[in-house]
Every structure is written in structure tokens, then in C-alpha cells.
N, C-alpha and C. Protein backbone atom coordinates (compact mmCIF):
# COMPACT_ATOMS: atom_id res chain seq x y z
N UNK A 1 -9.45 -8.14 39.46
CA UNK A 1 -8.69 -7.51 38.40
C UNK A 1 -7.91 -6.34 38.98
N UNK A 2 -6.43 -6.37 38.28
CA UNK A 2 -5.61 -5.47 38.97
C UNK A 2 -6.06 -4.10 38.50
N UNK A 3 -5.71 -2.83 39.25
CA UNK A 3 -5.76 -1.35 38.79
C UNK A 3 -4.62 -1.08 37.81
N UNK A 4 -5.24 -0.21 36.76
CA UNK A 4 -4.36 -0.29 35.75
C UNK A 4 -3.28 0.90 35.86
N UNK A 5 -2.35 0.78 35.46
CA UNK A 5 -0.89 1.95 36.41
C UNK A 5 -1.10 2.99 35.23
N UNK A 6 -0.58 3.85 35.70
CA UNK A 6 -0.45 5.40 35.12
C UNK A 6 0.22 4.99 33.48
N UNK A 7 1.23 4.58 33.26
CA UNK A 7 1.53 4.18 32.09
C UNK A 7 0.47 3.73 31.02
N UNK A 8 -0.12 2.07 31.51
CA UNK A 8 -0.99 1.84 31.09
C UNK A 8 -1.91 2.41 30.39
N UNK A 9 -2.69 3.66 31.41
CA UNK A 9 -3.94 4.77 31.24
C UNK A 9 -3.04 5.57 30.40
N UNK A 10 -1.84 5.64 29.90
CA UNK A 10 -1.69 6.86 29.65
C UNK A 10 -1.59 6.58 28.01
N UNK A 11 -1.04 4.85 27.88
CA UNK A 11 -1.10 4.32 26.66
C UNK A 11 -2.78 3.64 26.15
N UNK A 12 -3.46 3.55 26.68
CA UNK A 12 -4.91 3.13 25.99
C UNK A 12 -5.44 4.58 25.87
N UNK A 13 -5.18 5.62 26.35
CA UNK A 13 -5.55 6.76 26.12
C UNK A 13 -4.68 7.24 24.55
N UNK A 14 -3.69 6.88 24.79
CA UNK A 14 -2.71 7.60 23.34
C UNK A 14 -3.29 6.75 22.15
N UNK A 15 -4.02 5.49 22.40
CA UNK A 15 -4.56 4.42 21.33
C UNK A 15 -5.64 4.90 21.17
N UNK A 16 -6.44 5.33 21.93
CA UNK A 16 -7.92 6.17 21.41
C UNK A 16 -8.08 7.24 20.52
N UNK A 17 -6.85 7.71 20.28
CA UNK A 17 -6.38 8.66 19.31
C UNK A 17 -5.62 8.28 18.05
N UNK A 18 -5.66 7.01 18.10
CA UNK A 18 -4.78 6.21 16.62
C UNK A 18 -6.17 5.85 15.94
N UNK A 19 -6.48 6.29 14.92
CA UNK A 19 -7.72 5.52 14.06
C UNK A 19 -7.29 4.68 13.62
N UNK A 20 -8.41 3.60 13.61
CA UNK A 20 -8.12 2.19 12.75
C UNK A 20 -9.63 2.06 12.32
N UNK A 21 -8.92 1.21 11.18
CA UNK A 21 -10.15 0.72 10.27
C UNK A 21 -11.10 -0.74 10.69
N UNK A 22 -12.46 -0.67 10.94
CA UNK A 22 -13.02 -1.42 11.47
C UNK A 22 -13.39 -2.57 11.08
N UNK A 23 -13.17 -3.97 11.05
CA UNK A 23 -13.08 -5.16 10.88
C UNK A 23 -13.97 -6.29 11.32
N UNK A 24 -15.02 -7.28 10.66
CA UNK A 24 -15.56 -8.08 11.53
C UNK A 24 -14.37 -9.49 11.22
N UNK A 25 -13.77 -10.17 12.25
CA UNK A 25 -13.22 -11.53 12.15
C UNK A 25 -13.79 -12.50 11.81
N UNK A 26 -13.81 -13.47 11.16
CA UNK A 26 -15.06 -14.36 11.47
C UNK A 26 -14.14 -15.88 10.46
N UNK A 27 -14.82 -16.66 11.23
CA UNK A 27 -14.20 -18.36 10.66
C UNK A 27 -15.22 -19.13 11.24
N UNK A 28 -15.28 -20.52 10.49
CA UNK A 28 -16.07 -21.44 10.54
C UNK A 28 -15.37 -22.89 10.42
N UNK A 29 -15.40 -24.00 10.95
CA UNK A 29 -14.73 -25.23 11.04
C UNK A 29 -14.81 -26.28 11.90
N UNK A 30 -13.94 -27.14 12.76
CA UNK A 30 -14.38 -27.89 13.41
C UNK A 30 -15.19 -27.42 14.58
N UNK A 31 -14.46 -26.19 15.25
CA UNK A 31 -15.61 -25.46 16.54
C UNK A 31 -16.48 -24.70 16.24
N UNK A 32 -17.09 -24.81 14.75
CA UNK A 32 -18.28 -23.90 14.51
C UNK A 32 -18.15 -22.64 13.80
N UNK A 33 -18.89 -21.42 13.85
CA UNK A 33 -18.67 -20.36 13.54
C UNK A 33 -18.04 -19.25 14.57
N UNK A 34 -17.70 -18.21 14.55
CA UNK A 34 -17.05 -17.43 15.24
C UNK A 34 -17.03 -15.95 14.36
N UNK A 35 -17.57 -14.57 15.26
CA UNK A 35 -17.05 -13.27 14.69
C UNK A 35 -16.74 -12.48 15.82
N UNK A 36 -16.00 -11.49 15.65
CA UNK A 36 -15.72 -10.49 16.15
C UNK A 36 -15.60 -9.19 15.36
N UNK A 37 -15.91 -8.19 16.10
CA UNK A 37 -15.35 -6.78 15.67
C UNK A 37 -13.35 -6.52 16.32
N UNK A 38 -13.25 -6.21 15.37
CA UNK A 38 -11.59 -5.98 15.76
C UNK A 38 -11.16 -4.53 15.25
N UNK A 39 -10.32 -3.79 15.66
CA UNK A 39 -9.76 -2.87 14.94
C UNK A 39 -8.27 -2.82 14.86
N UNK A 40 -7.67 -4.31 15.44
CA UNK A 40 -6.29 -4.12 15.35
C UNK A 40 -5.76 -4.93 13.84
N UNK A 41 -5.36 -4.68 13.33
CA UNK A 41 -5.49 -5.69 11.89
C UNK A 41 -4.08 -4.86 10.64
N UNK A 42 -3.34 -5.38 10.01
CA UNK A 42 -2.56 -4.21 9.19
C UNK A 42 -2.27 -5.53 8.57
N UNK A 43 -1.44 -4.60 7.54
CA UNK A 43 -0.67 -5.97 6.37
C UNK A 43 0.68 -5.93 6.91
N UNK A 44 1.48 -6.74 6.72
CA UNK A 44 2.48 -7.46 7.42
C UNK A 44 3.38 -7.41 5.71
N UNK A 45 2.90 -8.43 4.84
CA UNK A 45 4.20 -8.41 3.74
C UNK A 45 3.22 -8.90 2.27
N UNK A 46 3.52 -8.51 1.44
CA UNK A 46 2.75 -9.08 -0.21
C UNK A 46 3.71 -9.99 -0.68
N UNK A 47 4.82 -10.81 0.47
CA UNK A 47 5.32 -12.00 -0.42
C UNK A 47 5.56 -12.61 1.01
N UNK A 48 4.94 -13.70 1.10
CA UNK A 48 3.33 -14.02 0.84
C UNK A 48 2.63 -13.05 1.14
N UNK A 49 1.37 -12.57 0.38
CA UNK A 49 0.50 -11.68 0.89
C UNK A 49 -0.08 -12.09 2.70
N UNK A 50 0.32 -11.54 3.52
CA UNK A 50 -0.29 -11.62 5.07
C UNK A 50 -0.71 -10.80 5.60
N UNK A 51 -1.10 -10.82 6.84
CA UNK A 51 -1.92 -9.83 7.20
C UNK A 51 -1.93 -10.36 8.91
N UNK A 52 -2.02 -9.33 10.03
CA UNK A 52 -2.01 -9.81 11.52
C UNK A 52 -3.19 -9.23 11.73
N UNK A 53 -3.70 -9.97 12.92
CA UNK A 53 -5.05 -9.67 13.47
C UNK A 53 -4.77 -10.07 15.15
N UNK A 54 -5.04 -8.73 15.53
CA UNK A 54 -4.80 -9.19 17.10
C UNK A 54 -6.33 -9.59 18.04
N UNK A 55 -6.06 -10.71 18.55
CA UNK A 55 -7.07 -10.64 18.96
C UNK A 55 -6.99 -11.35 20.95
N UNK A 56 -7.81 -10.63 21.80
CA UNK A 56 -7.80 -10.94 23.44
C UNK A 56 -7.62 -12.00 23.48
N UNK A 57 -7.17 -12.96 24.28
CA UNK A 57 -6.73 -14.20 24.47
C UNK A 57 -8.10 -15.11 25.70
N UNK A 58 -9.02 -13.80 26.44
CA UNK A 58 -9.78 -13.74 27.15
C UNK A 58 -11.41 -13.73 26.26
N UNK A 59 -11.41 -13.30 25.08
CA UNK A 59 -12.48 -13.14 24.04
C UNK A 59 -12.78 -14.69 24.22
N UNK A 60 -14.11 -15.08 24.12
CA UNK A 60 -14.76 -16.41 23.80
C UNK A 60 -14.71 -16.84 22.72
N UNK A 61 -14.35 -16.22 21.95
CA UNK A 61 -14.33 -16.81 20.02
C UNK A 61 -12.49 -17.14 19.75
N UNK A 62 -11.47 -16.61 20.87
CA UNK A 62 -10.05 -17.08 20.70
C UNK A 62 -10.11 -17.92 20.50
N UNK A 63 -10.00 -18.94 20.92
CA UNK A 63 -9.75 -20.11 20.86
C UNK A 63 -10.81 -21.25 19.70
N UNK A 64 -11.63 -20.58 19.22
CA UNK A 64 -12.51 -20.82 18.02
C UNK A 64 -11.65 -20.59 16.64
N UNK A 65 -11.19 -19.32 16.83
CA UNK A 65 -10.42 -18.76 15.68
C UNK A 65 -8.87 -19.59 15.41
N UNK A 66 -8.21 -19.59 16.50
CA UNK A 66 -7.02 -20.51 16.81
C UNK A 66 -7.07 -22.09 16.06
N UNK A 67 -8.10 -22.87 16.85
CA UNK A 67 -8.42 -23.74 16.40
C UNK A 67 -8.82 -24.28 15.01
N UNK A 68 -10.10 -23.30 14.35
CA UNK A 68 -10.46 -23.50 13.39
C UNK A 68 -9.27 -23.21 11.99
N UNK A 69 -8.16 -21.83 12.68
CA UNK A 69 -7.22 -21.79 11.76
C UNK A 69 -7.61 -21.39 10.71
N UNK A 70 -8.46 -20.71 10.17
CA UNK A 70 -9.09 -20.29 9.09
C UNK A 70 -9.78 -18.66 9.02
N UNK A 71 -9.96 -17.87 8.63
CA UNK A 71 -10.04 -16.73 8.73
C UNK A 71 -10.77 -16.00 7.29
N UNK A 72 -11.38 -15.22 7.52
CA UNK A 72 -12.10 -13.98 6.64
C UNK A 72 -11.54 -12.77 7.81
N UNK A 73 -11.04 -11.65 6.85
CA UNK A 73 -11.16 -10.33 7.82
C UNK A 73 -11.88 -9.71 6.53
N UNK A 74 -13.05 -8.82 7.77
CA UNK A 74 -13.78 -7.93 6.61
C UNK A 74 -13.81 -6.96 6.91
N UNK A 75 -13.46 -5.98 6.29
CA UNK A 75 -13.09 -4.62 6.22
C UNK A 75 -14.52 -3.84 6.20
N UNK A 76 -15.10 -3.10 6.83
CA UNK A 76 -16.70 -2.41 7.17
C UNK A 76 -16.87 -1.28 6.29
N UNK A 77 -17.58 -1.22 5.51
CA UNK A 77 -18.34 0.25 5.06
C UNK A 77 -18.57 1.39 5.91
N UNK A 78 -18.46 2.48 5.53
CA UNK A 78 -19.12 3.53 6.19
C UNK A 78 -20.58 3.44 6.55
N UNK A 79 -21.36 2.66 5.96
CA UNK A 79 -22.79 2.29 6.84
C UNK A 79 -22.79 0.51 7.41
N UNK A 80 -21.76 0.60 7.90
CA UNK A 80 -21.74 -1.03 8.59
C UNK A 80 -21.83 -0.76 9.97
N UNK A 81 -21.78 0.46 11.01
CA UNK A 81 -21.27 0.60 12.40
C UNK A 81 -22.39 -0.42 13.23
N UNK A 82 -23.87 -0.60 13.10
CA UNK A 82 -25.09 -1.82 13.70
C UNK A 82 -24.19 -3.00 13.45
N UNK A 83 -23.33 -3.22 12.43
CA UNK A 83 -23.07 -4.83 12.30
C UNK A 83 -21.62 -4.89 13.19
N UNK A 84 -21.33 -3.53 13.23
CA UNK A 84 -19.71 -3.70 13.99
C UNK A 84 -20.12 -3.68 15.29
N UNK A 85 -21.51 -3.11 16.18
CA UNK A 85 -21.58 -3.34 17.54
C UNK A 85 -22.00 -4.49 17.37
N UNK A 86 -23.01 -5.15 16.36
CA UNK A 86 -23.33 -6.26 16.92
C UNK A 86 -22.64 -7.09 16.95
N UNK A 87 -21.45 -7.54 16.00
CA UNK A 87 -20.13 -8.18 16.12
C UNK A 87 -19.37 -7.77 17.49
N UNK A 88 -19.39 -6.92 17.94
CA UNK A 88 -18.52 -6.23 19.25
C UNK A 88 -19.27 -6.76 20.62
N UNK A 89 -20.65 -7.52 20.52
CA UNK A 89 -21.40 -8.13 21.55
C UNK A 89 -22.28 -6.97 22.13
N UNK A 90 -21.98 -5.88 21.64
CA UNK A 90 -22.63 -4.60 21.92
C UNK A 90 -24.30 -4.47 22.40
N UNK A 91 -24.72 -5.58 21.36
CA UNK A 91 -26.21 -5.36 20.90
C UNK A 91 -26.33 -6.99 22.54
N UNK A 92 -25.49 -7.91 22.58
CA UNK A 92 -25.97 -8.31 23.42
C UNK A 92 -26.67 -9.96 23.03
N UNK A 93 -26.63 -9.82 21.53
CA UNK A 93 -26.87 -10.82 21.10
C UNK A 93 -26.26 -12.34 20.82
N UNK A 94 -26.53 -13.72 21.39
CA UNK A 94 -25.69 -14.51 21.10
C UNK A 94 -24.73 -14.86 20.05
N UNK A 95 -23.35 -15.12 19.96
CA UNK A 95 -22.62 -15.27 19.33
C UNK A 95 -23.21 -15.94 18.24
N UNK A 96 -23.57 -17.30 18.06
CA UNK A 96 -24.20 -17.94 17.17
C UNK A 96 -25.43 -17.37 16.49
N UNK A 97 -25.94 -16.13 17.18
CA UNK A 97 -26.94 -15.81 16.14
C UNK A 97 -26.76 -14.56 15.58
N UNK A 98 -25.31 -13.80 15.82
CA UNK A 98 -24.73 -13.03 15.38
C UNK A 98 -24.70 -12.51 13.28
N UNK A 99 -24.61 -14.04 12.94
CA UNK A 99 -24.37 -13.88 11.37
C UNK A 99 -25.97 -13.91 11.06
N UNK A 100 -27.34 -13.87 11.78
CA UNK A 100 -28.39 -13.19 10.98
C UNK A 100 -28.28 -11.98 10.67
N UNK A 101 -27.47 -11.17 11.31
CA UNK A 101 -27.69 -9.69 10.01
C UNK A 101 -26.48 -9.58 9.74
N UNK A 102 -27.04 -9.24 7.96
CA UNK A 102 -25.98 -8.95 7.25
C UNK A 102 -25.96 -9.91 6.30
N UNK A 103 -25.37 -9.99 4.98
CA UNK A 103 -25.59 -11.09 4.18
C UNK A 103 -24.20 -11.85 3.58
N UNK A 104 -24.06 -13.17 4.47
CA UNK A 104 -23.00 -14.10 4.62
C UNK A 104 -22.76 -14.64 3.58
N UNK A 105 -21.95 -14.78 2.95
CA UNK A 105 -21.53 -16.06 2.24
C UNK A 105 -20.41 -17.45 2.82
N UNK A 106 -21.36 -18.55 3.45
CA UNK A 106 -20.53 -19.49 4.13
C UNK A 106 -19.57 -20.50 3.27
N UNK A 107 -19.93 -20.76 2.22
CA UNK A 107 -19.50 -21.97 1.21
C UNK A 107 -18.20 -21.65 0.77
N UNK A 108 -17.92 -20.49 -0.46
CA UNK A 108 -17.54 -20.46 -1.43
C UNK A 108 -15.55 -20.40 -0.70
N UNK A 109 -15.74 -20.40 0.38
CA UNK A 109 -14.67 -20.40 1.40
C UNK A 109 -14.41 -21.09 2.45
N UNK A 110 -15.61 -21.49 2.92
CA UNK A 110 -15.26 -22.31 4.14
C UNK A 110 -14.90 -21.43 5.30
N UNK A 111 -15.52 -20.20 5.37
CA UNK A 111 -15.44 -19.02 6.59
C UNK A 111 -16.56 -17.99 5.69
N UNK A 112 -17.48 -17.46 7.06
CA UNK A 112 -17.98 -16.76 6.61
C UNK A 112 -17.57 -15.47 6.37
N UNK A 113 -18.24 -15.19 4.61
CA UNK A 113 -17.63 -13.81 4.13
C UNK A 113 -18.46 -12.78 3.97
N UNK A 114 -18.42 -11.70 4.74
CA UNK A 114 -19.88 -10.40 4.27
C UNK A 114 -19.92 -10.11 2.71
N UNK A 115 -20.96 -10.33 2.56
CA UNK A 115 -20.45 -10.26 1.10
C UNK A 115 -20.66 -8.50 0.31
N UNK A 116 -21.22 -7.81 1.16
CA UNK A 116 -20.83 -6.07 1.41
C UNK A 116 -19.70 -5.79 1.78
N UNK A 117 -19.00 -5.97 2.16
CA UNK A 117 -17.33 -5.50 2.84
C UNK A 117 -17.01 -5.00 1.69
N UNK A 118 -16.69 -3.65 2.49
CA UNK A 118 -15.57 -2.75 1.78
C UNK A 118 -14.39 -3.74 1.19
N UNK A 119 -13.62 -4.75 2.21
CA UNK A 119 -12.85 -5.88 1.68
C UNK A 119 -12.92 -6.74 2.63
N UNK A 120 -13.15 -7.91 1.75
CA UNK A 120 -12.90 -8.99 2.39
C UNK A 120 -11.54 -9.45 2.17
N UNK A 121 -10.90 -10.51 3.14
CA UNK A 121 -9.28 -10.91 2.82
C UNK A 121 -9.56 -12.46 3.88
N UNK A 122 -9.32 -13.27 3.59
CA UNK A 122 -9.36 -14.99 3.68
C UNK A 122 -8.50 -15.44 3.37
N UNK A 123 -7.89 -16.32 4.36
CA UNK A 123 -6.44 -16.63 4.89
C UNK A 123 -6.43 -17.62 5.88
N UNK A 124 -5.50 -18.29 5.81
CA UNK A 124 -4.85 -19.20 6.77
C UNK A 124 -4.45 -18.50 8.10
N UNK A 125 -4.67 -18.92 9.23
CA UNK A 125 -3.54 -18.72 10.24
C UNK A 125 -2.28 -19.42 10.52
N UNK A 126 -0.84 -19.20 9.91
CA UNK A 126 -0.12 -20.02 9.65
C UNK A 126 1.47 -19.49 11.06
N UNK A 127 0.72 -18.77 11.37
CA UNK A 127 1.39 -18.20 12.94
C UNK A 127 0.58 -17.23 14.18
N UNK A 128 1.11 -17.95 15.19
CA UNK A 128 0.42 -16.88 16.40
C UNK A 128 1.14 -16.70 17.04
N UNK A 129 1.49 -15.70 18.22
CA UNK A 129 2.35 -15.48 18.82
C UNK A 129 1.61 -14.52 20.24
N UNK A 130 1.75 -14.84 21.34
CA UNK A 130 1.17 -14.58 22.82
C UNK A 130 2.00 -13.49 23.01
N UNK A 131 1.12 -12.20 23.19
CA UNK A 131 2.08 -11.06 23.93
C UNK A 131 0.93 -10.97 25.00
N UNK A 132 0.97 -10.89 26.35
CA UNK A 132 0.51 -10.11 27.10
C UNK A 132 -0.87 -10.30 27.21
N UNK A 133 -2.02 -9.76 27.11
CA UNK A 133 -3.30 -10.02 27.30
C UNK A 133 -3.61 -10.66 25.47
N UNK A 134 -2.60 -10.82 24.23
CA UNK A 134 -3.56 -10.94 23.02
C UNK A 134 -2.49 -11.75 22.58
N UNK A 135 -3.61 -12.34 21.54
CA UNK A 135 -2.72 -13.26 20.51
C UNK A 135 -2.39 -12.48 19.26
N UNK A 136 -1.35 -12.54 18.45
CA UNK A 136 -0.85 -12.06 17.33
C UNK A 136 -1.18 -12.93 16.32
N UNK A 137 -2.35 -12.88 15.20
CA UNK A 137 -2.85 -14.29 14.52
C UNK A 137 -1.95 -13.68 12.85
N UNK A 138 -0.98 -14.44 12.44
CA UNK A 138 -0.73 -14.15 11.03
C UNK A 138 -1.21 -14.82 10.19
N UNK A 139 -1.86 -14.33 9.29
CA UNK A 139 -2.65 -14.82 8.45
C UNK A 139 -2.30 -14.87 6.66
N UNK A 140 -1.69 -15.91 6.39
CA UNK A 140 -1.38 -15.86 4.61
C UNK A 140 -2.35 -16.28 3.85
N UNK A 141 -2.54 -15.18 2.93
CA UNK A 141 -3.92 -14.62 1.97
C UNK A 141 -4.17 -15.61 0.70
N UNK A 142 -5.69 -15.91 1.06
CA UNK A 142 -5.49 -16.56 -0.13
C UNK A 142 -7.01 -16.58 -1.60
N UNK A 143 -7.64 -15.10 -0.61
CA UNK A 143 -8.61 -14.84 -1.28
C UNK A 143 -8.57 -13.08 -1.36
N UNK A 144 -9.01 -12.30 -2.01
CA UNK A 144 -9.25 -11.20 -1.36
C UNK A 144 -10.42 -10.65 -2.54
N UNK A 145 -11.79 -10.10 -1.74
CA UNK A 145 -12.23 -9.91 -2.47
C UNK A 145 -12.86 -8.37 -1.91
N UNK A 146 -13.16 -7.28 -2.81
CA UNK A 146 -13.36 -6.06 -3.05
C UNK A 146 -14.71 -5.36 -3.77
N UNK A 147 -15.19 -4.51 -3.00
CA UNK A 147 -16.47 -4.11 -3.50
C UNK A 147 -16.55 -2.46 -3.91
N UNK A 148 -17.53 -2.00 -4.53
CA UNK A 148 -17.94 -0.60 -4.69
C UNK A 148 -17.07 -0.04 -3.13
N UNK A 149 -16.56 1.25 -3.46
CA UNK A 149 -15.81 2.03 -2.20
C UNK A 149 -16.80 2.81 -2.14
N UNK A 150 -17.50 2.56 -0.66
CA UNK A 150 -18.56 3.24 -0.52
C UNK A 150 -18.05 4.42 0.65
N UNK A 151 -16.79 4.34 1.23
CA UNK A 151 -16.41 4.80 2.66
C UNK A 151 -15.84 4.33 3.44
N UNK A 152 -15.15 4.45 4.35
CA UNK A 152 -14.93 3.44 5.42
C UNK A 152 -15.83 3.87 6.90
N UNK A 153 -15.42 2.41 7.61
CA UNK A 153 -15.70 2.64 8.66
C UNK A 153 -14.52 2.42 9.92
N UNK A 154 -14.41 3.80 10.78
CA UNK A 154 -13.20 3.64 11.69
C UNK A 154 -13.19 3.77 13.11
N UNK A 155 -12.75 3.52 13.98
CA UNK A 155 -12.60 3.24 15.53
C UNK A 155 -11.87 4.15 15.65
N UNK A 156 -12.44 5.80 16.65
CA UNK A 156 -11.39 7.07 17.01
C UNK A 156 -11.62 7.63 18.03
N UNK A 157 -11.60 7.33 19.00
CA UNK A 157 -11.74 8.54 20.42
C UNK A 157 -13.05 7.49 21.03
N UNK A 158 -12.48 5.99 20.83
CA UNK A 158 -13.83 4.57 21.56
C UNK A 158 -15.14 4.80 20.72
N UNK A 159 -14.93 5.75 19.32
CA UNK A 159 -16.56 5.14 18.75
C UNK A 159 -16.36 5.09 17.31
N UNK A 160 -17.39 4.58 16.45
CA UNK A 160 -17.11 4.38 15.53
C UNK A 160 -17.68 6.03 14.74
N UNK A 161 -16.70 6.48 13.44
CA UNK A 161 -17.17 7.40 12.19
C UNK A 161 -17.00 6.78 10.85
N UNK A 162 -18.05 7.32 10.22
CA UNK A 162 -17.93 7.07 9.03
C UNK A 162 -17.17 7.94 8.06
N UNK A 163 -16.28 7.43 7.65
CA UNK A 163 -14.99 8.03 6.51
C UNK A 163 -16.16 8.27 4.88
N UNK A 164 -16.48 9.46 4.64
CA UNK A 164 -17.14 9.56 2.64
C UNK A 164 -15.93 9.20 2.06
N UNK A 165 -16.23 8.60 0.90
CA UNK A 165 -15.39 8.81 -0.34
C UNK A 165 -15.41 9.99 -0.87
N UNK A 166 -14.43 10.52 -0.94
CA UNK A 166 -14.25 11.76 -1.37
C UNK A 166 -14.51 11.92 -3.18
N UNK A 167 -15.20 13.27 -3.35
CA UNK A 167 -15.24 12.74 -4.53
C UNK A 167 -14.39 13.77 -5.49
N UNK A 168 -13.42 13.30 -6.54
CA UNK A 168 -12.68 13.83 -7.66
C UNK A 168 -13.48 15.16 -7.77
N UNK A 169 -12.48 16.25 -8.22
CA UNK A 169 -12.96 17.56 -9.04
C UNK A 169 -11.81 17.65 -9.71
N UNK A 170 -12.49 17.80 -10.93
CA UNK A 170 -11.18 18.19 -12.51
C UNK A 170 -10.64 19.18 -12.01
């Protein structure tokens, strides 16, 4: 693996300082199940509702996700960060036995959906596009489902914090 040039270091350093909101990926279909932790993810357009999800082209679940063409992105709670390392391979645990914690819903979609997520959003992948080390997965929406706002959870300086809901004063 090549040394990474001054530019490079100087841009994954300026990205450690962009917060993003923390995400598990996850789809199910002809190659099985598949999750990841992601934090690259934004909405794209509400006609069609879409949404991009970048994901390594080098990750073992790419080409799961590609294939299967099917998608849940779930948006993490402020007490989700155990399910975002263990999605992140963090914990070390096999991919396939990844969806014992946490409580899945596989059916009602045909991709597994946390059914705690701050938000869930389930979608097609109906474009990808190769930049560089990642794939660009666009995804048109065709579920989205929403829970109690308990907080978020976000990726800032390589670790995860938990965002409170702030609460109203008259």
C-alpha cells in the first residue's frame, strides 16, 4: 500500500472535523445478508425521494450490497454507538452474526430494518457510480420509517458522540 501524500493527510484530517450522522447499511437477497456502519450518506432530491450512500469498493459486504440492490439505511440513536462498532467490524465479530444484536425486522421489506432507528429509509439502488477507492450507491426511497427522537448518534474527530434532544423552554 502506497504512502498517503500531504494533500491526502491533509484532507482525511479536514473530514475528521465534518460531523456526520451515523448509519448501519444493511440488505438482504440473492447474496444473503450484509451491514455496515457508514457515515457518508445525505439526501440527494424528494422527487424521487433519494438518498447516496458511499460505500469502499474494498469493504467485503460491496459487492453484497451492489448485487442484492436493495437497501435499508438506518439512522443510529444516541445510545446505538455498541451496534455502530459492531456494524464497523470493531467488536470483531462475523459478518453473518452481526444482526444478533439489536432487534431486526427481516420480512416486512425484504432488507433488514432496526426497528429502533432514529430512521430507517429503504430503497432501491437504482445508480452507482466508481470514484476512486468508493462506490456512490443512489438509492430511490420507498419506505421510510421514524421513531421517538431520542438523540442522535455522530462520527467527529474518528469517534462516535451522542447528540441529546434538546429540550423546549416556553
Amino acid at each position: 500500500m502506497s504512502e498517503l501524500s500531504n494533500a491526502q493527510r491533509e484532507f482525511r484530517s479536514a473530514m475528521a472535523k465534518l460531523p456526520a450522522a451515523v448509519n448501519v447499511i444493511t440488505t438482504d437477497g440473492a447474496l444473503g445478508p450484509a451491514g455496515m456502519t457508514v457515515s457518508a450518506t445525505c439526501s440527494v432530491t424528494d422527487t424521487p425521494p433519494t438518498m447516496l450512500v458511499c460505500v469502499n469498493r474494498s469493504s467485503r459486504s460491496h459487492d453484497i450490497f451492489t448485487a442484492n440492490g436493495r437497501v435499508a439505511v438506518n439512522v443510529l440513536g444516541a445510545d446505538q454507538d455498541e451496534l455502530a462498532l459492531h456494524f464497523a467490524g470493531a467488536t470483531k465479530v462475523p459478518t453473518a452474526e452481526r444482526f444478533a444484536e439489536g432487534s431486526w425486522d427481516f420480512t416486512t421489506h425484504g432488507v433488514p430494518v432496526l426497528q429502533d432507528a432514529l430512521v430507517a429509509v429503504v430503497g432501491r439502488i437504482v445508480t452507482d457510480r466508481t470514484l476512486g477507492s468508493h462506490s456512490v450507491l443512489f438509492v430511490e426511497v420507498d419506505a421510510v420509517h421514524t421513531h421517538a427522537d431520542t438523540g442522535a448518534l455522530v462520527y467527529f474527530q474518528r469517534r462516535f458522540h451522542s447528540l441529546a434532544t434538546p429540550s423546549l423552554s416556553a
